[in-house]
Protein backbone atom coordinates (compact mmCIF):
# COMPACT_ATOMS: atom_id res chain seq x y z
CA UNK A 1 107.59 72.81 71.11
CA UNK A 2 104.32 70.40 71.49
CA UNK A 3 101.89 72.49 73.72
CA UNK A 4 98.57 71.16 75.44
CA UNK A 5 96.60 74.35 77.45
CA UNK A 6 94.20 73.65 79.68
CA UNK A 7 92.10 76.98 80.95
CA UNK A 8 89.01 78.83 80.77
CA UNK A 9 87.80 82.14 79.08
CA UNK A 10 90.37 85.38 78.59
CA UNK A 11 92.92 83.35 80.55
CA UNK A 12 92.85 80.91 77.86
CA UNK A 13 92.30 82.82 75.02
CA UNK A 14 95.65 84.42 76.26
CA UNK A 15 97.33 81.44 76.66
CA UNK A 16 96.84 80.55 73.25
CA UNK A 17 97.77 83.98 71.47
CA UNK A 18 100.59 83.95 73.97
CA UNK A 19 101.86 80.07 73.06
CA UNK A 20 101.26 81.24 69.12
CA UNK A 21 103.56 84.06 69.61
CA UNK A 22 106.47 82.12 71.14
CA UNK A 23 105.83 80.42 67.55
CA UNK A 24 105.19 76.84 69.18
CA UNK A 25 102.67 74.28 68.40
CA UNK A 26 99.02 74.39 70.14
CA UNK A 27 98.73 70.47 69.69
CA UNK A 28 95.53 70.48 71.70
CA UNK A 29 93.07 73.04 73.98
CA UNK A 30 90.89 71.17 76.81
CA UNK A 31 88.63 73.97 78.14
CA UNK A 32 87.15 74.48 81.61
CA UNK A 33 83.48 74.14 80.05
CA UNK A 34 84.05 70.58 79.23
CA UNK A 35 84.89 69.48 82.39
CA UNK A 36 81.72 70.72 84.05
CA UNK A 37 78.69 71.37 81.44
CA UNK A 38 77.02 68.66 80.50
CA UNK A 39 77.83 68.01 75.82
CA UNK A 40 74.37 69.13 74.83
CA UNK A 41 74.17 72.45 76.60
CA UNK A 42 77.43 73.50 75.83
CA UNK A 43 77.08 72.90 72.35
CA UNK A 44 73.95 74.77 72.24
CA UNK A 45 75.78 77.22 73.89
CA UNK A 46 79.10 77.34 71.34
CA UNK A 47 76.68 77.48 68.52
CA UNK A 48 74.29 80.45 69.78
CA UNK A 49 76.62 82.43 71.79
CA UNK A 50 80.84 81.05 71.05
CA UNK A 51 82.49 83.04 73.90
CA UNK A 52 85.97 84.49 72.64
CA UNK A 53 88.37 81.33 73.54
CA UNK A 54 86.12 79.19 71.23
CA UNK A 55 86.20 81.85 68.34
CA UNK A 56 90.13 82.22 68.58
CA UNK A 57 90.65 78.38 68.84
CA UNK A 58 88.00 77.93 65.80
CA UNK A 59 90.54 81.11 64.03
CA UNK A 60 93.55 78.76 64.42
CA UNK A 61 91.75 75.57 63.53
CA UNK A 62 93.39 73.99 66.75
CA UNK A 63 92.36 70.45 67.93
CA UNK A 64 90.12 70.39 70.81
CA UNK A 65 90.83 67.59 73.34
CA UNK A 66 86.78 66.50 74.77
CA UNK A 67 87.32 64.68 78.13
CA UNK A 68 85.75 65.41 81.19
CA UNK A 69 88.96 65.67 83.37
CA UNK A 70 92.42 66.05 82.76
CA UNK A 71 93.35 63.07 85.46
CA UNK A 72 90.82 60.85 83.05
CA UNK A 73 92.51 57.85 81.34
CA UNK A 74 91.18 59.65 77.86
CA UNK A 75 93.36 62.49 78.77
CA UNK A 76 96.31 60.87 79.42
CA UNK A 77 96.17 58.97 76.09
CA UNK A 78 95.66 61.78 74.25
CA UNK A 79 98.51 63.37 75.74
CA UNK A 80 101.15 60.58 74.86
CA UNK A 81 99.75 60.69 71.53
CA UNK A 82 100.43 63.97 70.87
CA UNK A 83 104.05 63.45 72.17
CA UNK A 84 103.19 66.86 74.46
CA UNK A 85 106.40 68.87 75.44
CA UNK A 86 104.24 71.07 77.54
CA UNK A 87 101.34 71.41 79.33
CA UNK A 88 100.30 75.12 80.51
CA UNK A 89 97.38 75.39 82.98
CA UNK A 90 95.64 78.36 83.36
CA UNK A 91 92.05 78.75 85.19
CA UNK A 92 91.08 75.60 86.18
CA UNK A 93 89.02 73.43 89.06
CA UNK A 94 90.72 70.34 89.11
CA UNK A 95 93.58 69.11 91.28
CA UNK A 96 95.72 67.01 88.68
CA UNK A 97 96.97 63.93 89.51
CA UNK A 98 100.93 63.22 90.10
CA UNK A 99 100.71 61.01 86.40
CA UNK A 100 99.26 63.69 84.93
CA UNK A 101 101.46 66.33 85.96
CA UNK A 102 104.47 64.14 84.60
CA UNK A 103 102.78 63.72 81.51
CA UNK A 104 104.53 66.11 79.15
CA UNK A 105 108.14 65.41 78.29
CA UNK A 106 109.29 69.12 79.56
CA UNK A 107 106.92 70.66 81.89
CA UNK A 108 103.21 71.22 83.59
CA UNK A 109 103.01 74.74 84.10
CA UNK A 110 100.49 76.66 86.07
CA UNK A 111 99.45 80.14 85.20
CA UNK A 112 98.47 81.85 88.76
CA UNK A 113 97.39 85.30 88.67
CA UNK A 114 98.78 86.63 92.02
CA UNK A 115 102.76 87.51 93.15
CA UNK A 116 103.32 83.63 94.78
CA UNK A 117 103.90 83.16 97.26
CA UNK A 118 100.95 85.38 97.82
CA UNK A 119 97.51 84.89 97.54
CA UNK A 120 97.08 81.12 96.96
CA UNK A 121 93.74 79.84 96.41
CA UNK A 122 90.64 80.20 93.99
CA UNK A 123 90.11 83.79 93.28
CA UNK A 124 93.44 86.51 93.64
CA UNK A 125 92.04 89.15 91.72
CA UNK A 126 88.76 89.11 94.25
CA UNK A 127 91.07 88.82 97.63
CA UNK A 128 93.51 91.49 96.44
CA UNK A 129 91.00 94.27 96.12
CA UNK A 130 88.68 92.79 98.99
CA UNK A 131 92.29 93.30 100.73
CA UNK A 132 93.26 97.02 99.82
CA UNK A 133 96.39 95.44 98.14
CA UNK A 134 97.83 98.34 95.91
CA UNK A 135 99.63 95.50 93.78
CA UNK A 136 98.79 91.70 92.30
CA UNK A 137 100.97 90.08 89.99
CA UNK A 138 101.08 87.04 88.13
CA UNK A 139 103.00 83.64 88.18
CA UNK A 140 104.09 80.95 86.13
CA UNK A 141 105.28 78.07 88.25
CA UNK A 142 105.67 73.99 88.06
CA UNK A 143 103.06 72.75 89.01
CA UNK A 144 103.18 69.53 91.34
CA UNK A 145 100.49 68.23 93.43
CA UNK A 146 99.61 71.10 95.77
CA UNK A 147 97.82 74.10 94.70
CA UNK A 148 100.13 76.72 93.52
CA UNK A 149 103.04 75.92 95.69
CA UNK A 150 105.31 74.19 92.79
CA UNK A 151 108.89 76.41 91.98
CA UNK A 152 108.35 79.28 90.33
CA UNK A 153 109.48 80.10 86.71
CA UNK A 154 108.92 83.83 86.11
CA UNK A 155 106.83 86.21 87.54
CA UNK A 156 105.76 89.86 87.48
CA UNK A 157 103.90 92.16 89.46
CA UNK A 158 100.94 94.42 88.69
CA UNK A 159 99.62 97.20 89.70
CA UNK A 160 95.85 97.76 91.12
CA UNK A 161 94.64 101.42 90.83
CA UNK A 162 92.14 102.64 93.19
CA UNK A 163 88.74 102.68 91.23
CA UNK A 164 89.61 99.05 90.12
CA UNK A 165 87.51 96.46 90.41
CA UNK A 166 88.41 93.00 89.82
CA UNK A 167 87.31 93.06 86.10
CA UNK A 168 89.62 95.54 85.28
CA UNK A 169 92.53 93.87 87.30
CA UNK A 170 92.02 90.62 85.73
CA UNK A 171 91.83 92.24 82.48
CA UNK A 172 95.33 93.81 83.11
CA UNK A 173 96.78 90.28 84.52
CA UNK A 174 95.51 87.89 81.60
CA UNK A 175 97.35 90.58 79.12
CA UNK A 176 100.41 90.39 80.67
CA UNK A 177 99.55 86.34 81.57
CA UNK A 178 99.96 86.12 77.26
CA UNK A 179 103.31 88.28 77.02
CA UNK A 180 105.09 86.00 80.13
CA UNK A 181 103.53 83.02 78.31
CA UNK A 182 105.54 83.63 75.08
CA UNK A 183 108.65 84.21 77.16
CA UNK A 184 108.82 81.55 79.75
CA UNK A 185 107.81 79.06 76.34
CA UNK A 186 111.27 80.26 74.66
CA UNK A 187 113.26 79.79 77.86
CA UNK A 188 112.11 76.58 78.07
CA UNK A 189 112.97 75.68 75.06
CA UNK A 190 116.55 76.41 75.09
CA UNK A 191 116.86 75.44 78.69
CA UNK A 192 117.92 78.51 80.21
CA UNK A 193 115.31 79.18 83.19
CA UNK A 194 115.96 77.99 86.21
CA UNK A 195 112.82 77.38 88.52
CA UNK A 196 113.06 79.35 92.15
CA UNK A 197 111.27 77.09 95.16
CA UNK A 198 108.52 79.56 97.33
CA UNK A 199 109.36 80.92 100.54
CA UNK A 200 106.65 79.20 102.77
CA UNK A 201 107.08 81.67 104.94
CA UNK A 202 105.54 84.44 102.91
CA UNK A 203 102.69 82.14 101.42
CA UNK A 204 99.15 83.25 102.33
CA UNK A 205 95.70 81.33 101.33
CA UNK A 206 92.25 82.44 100.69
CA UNK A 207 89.49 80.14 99.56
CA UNK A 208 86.87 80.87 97.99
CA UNK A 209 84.14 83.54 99.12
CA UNK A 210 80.38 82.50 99.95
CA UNK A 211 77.02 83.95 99.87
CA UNK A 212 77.84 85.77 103.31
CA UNK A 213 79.98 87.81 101.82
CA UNK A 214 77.86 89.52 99.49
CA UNK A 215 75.63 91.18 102.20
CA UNK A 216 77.44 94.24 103.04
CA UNK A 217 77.91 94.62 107.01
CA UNK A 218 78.28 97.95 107.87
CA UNK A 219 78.64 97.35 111.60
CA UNK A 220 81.86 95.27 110.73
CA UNK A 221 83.94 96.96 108.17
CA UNK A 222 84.73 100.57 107.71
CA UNK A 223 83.70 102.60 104.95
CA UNK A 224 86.73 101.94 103.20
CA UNK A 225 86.31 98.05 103.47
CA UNK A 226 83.25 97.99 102.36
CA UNK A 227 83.69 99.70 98.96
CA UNK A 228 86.83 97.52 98.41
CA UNK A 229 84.01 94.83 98.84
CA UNK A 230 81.81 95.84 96.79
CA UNK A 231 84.52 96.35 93.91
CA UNK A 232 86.11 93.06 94.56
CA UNK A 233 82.91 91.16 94.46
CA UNK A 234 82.18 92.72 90.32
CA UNK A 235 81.84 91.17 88.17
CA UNK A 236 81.00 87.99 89.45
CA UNK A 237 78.43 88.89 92.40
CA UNK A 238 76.60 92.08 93.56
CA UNK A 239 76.52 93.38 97.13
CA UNK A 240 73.48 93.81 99.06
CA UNK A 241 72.44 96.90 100.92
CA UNK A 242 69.41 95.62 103.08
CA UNK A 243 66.43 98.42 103.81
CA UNK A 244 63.19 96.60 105.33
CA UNK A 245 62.44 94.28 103.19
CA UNK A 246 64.24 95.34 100.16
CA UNK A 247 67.80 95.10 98.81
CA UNK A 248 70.01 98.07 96.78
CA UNK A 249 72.58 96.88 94.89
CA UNK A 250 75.61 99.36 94.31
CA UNK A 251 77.38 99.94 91.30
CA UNK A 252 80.81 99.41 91.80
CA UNK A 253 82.06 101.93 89.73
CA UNK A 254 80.20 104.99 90.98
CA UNK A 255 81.20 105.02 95.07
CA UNK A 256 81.52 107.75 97.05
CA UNK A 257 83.35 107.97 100.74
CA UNK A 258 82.13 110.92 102.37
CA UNK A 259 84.93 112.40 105.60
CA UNK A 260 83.09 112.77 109.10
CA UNK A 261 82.83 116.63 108.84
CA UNK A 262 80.65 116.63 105.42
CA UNK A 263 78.79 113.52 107.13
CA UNK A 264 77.54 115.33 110.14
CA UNK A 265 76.51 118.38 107.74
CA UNK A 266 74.16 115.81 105.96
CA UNK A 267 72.92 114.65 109.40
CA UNK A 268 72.33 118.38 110.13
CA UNK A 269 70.62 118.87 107.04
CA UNK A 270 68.39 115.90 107.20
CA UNK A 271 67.57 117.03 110.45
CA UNK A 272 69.43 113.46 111.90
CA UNK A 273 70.47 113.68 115.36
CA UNK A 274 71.47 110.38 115.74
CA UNK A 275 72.43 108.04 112.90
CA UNK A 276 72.76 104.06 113.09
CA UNK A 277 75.60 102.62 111.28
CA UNK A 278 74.33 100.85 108.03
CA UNK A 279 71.48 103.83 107.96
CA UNK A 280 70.06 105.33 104.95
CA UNK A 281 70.84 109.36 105.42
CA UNK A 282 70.62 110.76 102.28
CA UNK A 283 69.04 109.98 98.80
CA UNK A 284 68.84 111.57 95.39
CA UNK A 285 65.86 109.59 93.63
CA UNK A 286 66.54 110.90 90.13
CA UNK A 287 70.55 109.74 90.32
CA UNK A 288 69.48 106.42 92.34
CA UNK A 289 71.60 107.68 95.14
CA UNK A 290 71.65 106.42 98.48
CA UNK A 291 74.15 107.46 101.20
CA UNK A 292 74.72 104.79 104.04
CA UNK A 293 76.34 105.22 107.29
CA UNK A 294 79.41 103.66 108.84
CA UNK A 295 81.12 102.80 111.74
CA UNK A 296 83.83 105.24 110.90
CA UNK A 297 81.56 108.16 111.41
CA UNK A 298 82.04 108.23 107.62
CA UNK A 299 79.46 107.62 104.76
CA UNK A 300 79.28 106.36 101.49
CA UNK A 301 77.25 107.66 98.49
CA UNK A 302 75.86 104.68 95.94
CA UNK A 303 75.10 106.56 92.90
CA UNK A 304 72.98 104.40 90.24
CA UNK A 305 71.92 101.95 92.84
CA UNK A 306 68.84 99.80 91.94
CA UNK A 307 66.27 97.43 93.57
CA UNK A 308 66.96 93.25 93.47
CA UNK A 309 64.62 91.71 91.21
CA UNK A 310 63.35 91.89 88.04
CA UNK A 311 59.98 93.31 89.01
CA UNK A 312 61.92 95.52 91.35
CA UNK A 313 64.35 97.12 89.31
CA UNK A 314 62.31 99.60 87.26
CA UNK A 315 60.73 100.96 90.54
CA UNK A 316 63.97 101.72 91.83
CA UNK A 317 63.40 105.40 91.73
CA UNK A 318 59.74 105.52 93.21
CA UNK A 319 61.25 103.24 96.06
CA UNK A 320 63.73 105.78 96.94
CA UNK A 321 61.39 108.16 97.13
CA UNK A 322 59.82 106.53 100.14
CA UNK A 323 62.96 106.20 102.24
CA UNK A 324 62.30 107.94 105.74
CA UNK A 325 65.68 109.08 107.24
């Protein structure tokens, strides 16, 4: 089979090793990047620093389709003249157009890393953690003119572990995004899938988060909340933890909930009779620690914190110091 992919970073790059492996033909690769950087930057960019996609479609001398949108008249040219079976969609902004979507002379296919009907929208692997979900999955489904709600042709769920953040979970989907890939490829070929509509019933959407969100509230979420927060946010965005006029950000991977019995023991120790929620009530300058009330009459310990800014970071540990409980 003729196969055009349209995506963006390890999605794409496991689209293509995924589409190679079915042994079909990569007849073309329009990537996310040329849709929205402008031709000068982002070949300064694939010249100084190629990101992986661009080194494996460079590896497999594959032709690289340069429009700036797939619903462009350019696009669908191109498509017709590469007599495209299929087009597989993975990671990307644009809403295609009905004419584009009947382009190829099989299928449009949309990769969508979350168990659909579940989690529709921008960003699964973010809402699933921000959500406590102990499973995601991924999707391959016809695509028509809504957002992920076309029938679905295979689909298969995976597991998120506790310390995950969403790094690690999309690592995990985009993997198993380029062994469904080479499957669902064959089956089309030979005709023997047959595509499942969505139970509307079961869908659920989330757009896309905002700057809001990566201030961490302490007076609205409990202490379990906000650590899924903070891991769902990496590695896109860091949370905030505000202290006058400063700002801690956590590392995601070194978080610490602390039960209400060993909580009041570091009140008692720090000589705290009562604590705020979103307080400062412990710190360990040489570890970068800081330990933060919560509504939950928990706490949470931030190991390896460090001060916003450029000029800030470095004085993370003198800043700590300072903190008065």
């Amino acid at each position: 089979m003729r196969v055009v992919i349209l995506g963006k970073g390890e999605m794409l790059s496991n689209l293509i090793e995924g589409t190679l492996d079915a042994k079909s033909q990569i007849v073309g690769v329009l990537r996310y990047e040329r849709i929205v950087m402008p031709k000068f930057l982002l070949a300064l960019r694939d010249f100084f620093k190629a990101s992986n996609d661009v080194t494996i479609i460079k590896q497999h001398k594959i032709h690289e389709i340069k429009c700036n949108s797939a619903n462009s008249e350019e696009f669908k040219k191109e498509i017709i003249k590469l007599n495209v079976d299929v087009i597989i969609v993975g990671t990307w902004p644009e809403k295609l157009k009905k004419e584009t979507i009947n382009l190829p002379v099989i299928a449009c296919v949309n990769v969508h890393p979350s168990y659909l009907p579940k989690y529709r929208g921008p960003n699964p692997y973010l809402q699933t953690i921000l959500h406590r979900e102990t499973k995601s999955g991924i999707t391959f489904h016809l695509m028509n003119e809504e957002f992920d709600k076309g029938a679905i042709l295979a689909q298969k769920t995976i597991k998120i572990f506790p310390g995950d953040t969403s790094k690690e979970l999309k690592e995990r989907t985009v993997f198993q995004a380029r062994l469904m890939c080479a499957e669902v490829l064959q089956k089309l070929n030979t005709g023997i899938i047959i595509p499942v509509e969505q139970n509307e019933n079961e869908a659920t959407y989330f757009p896309n988060i905002t700057s809001d969100d990566m201030m961490l509230d302490f007076e609205k979420e409990t202490s379990d909340e906000i650590v899924a927060r903070i891991r769902a946010l990496h590695p896109w965005l860091p949370c905030y933890v505000s202290y006058k006029n400063k700002f801690f950000i956590p590392n995601p991977y070194k978080l610490h909930v602390i039960d209400a019995i060993q909580t009041s023991k570091i009140l008692e120790k720090n000589n705290i009779k009562i604590a705020n929620v979103g307080q400062i009530i412990n710190t360990n300058y040489k570890s970068r620690a800081i330990t933060v009330m919560c509504k939950d009459k928990k706490s949470i310990k931030m190991v390896g914190t460090h001060l916003y800014g450029f000029f800030n970071k470095p004085f993370t540990q003198e800043f700590i110091k300072r903190i008065k409980f």
